[in-house]
N, C-alpha and C. Protein backbone atom coordinates (compact mmCIF):
# COMPACT_ATOMS: atom_id res chain seq x y z
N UNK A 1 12.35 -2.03 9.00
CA UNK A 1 11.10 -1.53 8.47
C UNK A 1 10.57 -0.47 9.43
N UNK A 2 10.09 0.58 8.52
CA UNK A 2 9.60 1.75 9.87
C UNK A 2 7.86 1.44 10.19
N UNK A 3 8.03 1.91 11.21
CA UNK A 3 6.46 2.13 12.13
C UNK A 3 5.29 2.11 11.20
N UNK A 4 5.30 3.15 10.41
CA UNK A 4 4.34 3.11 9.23
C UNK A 4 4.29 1.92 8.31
N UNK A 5 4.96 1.71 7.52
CA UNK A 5 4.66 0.45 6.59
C UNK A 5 4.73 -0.97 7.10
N UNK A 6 5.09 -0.82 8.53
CA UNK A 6 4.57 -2.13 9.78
C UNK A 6 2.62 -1.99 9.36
N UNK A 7 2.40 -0.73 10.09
CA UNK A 7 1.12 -0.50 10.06
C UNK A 7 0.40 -0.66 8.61
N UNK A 8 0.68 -0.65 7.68
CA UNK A 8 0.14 -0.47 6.49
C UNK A 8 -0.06 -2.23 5.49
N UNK A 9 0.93 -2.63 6.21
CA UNK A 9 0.92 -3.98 5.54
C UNK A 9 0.05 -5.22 5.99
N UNK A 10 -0.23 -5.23 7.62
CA UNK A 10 -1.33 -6.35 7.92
C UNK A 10 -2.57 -5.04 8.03
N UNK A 11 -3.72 -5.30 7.41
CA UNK A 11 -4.69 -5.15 7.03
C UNK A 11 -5.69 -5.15 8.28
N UNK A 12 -6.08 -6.22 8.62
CA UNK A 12 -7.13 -7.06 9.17
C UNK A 12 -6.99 -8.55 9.38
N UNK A 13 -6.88 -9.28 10.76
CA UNK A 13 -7.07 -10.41 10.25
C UNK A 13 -8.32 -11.26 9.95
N UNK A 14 -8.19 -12.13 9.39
CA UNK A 14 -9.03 -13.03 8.90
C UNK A 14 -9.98 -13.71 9.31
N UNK A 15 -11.10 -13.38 9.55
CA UNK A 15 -11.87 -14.57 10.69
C UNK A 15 -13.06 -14.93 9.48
N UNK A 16 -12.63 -16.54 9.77
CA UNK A 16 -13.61 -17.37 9.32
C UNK A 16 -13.06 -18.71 10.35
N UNK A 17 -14.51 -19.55 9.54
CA UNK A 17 -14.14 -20.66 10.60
C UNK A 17 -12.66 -21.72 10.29
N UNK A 18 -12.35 -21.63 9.44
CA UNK A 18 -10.76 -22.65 8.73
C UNK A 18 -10.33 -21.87 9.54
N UNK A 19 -9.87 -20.37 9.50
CA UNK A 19 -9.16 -19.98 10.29
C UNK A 19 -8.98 -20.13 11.94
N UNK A 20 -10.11 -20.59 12.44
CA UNK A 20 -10.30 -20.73 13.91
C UNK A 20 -9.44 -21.70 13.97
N UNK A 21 -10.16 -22.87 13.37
CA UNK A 21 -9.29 -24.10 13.19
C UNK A 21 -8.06 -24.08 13.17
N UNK A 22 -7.37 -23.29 12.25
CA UNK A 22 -5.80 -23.28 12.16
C UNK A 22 -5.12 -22.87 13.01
N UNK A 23 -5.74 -21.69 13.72
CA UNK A 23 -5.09 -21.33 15.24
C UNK A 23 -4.85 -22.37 16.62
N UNK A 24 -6.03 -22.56 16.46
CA UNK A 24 -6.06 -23.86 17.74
C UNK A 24 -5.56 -25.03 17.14
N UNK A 25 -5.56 -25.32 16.26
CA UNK A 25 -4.88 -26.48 15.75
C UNK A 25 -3.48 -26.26 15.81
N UNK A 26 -3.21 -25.64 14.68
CA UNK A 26 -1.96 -25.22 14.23
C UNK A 26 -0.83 -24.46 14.84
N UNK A 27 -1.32 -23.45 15.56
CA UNK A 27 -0.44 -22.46 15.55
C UNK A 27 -0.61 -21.08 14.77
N UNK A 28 -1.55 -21.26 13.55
CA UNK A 28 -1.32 -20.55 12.65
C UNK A 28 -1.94 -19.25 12.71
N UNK A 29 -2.30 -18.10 12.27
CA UNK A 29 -2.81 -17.05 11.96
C UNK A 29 -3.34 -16.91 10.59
N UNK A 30 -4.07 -15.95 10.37
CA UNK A 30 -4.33 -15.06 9.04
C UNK A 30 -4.75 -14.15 9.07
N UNK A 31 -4.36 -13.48 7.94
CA UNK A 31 -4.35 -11.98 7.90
C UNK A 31 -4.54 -11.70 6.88
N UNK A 32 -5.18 -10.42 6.55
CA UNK A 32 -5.34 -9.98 5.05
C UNK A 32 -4.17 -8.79 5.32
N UNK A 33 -3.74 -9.02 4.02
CA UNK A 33 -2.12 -7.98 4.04
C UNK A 33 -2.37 -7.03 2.18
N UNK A 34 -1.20 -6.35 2.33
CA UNK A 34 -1.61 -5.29 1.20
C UNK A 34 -0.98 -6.20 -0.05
N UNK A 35 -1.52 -5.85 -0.84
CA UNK A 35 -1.07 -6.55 -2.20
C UNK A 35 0.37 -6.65 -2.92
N UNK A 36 1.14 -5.80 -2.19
CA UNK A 36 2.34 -5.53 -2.45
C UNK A 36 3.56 -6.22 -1.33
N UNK A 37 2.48 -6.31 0.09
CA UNK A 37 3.88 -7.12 1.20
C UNK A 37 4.30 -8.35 0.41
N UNK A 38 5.03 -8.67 0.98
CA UNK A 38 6.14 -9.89 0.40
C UNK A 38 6.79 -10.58 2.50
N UNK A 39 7.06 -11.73 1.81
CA UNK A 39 6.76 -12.50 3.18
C UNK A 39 7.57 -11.83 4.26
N UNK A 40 8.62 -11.56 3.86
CA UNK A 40 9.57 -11.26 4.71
C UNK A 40 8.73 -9.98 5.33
N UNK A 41 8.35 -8.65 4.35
CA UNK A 41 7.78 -7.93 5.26
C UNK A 41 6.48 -8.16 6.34
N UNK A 42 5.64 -9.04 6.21
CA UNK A 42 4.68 -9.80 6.73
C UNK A 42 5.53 -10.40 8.19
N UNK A 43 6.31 -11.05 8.26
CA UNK A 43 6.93 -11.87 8.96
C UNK A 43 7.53 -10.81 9.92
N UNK A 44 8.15 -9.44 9.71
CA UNK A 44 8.41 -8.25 9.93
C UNK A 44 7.10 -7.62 10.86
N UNK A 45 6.55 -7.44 10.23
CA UNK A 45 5.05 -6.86 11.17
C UNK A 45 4.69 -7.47 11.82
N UNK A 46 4.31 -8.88 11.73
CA UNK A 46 3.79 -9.71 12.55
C UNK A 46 4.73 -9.54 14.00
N UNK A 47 5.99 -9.78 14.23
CA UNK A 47 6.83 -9.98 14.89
C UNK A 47 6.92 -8.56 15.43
N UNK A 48 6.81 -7.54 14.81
CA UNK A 48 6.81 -6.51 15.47
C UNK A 48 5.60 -5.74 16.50
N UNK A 49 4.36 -6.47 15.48
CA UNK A 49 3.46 -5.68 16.39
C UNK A 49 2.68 -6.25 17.41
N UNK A 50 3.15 -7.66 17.32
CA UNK A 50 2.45 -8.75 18.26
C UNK A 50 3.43 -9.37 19.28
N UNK A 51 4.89 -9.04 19.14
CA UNK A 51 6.04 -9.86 20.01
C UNK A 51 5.74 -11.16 20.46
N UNK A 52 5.90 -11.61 19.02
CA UNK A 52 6.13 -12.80 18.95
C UNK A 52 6.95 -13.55 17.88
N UNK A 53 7.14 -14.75 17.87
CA UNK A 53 8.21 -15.41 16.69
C UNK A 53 7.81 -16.01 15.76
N UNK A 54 7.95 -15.42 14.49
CA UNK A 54 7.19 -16.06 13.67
C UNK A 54 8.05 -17.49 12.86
N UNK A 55 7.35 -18.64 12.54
CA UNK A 55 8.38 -19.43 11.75
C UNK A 55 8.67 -19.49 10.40
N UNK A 56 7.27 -19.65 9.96
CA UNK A 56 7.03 -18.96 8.13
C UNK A 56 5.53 -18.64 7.99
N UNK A 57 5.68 -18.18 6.76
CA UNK A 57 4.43 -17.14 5.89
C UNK A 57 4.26 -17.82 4.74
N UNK A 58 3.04 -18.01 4.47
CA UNK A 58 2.77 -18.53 3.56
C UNK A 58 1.93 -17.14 3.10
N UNK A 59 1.64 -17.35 1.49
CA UNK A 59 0.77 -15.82 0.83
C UNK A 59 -0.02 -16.69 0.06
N UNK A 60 -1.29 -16.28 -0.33
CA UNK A 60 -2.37 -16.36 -1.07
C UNK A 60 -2.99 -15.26 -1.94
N UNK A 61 -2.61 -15.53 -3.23
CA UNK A 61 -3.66 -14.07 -3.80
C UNK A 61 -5.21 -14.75 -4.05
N UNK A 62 -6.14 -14.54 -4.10
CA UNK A 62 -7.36 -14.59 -4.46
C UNK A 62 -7.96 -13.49 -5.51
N UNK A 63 -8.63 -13.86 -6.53
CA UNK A 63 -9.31 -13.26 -7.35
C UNK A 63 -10.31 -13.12 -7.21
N UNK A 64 -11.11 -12.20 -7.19
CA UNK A 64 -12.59 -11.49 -6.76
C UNK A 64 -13.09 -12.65 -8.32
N UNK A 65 -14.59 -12.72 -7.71
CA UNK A 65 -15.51 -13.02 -8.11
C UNK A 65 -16.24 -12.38 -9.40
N UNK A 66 -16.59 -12.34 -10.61
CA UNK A 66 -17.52 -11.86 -11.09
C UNK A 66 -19.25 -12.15 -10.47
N UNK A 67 -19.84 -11.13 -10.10
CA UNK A 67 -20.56 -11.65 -9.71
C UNK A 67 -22.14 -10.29 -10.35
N UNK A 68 -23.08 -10.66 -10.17
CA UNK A 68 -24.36 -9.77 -11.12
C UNK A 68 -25.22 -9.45 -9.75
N UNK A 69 -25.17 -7.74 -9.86
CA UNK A 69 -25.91 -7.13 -9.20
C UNK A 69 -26.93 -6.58 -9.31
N UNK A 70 -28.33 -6.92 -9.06
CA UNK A 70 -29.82 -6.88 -9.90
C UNK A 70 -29.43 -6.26 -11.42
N UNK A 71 -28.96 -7.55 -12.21
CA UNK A 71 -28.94 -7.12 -13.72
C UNK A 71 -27.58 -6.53 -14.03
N UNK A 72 -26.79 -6.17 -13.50
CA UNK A 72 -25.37 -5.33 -13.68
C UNK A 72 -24.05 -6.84 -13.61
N UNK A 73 -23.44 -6.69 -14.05
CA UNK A 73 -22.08 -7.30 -14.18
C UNK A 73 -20.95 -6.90 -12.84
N UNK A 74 -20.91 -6.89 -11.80
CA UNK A 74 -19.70 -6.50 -11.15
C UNK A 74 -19.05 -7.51 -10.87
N UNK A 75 -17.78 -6.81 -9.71
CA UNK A 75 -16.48 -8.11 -9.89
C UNK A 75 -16.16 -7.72 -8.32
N UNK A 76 -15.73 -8.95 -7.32
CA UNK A 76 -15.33 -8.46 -6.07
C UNK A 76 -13.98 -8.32 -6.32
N UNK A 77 -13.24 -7.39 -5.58
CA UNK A 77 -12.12 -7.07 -5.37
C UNK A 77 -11.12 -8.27 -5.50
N UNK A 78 -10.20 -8.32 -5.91
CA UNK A 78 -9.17 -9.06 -5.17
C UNK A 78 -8.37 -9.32 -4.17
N UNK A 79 -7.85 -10.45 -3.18
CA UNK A 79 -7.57 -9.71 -2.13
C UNK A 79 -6.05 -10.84 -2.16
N UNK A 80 -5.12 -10.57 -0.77
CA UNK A 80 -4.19 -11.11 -0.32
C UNK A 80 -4.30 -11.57 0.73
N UNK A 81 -3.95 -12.79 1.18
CA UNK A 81 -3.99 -13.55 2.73
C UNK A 81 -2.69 -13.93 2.72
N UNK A 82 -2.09 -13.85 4.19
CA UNK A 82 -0.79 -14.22 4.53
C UNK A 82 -1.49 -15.53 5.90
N UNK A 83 -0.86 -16.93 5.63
CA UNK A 83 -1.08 -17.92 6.96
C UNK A 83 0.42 -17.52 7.02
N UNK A 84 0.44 -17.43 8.75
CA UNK A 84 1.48 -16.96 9.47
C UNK A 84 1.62 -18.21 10.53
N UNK A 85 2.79 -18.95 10.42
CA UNK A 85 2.85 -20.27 11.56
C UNK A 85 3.86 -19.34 12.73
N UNK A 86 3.16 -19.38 13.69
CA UNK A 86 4.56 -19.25 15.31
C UNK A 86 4.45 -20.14 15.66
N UNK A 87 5.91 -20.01 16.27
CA UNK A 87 6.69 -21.20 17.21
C UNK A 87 5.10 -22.17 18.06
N UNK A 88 6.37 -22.49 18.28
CA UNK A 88 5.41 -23.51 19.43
C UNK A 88 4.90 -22.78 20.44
N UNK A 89 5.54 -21.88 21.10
CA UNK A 89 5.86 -21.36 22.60
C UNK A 89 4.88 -19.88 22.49
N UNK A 90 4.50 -19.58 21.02
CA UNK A 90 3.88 -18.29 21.02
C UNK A 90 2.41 -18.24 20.57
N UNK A 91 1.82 -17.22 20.62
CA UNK A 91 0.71 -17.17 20.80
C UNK A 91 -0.20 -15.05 20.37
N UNK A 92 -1.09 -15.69 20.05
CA UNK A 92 -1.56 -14.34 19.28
C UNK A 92 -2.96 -14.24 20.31
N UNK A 93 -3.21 -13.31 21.27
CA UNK A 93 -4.51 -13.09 21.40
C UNK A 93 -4.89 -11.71 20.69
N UNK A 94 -5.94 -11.52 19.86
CA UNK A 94 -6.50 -10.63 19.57
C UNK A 94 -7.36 -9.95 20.78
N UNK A 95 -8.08 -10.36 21.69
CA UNK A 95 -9.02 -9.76 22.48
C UNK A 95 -7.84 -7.92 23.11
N UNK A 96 -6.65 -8.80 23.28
CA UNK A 96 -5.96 -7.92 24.29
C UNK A 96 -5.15 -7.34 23.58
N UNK A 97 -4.87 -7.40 22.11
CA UNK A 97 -3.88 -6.67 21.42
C UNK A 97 -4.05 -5.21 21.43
N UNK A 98 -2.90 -4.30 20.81
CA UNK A 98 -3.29 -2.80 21.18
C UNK A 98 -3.21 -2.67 19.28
């Protein structure tokens, strides 16, 4: 996979509080990824831009919300989450990532 569609496929990761949890618990990560990665490429980026080992990917699509904006009908986006498990031995800090 080239440099670019590394970059294009993890998004942002995910911070909420489940997610805190899953890190320190688990091992795990999350990430919002593009609607089109597929695990393997996920598993690909991850590993590439963080050097580290990933074990598996799990994907989530989510469907935006209908939701009413003073009187209007809108809809939130839809989005994609990838939970990403590493090894035992690895580890993701965000503070220090580039």
């Amino acid at each position: 996979m080239n440099q670019e569609r590394m970059y294009q496929i993890l998004l942002a990761p995910h911070v909420s509080e489940k997610a805190s949890l899953l890190a320190d618990e688990n091992n795990q990560h999350v990430f919002k990824v593009l609607e089109t990665a597929t695990k393997a490429e996920v598993k690909a980026a991850v590993e590439g831009m963080f050097k580290v080992k990933v074990d598996k990917v799990r994907i989530l699509n989510t469907k935006g919300k209908t939701k009413r904006f003073s009187g209007r009908i809108g809809k939130r986006s839809d989005t994609r989450k990838a939970y990403v498990t590493l090894t035992s031995d690895n580890d993701i800090d965000f503070s220090s990532a580039n």
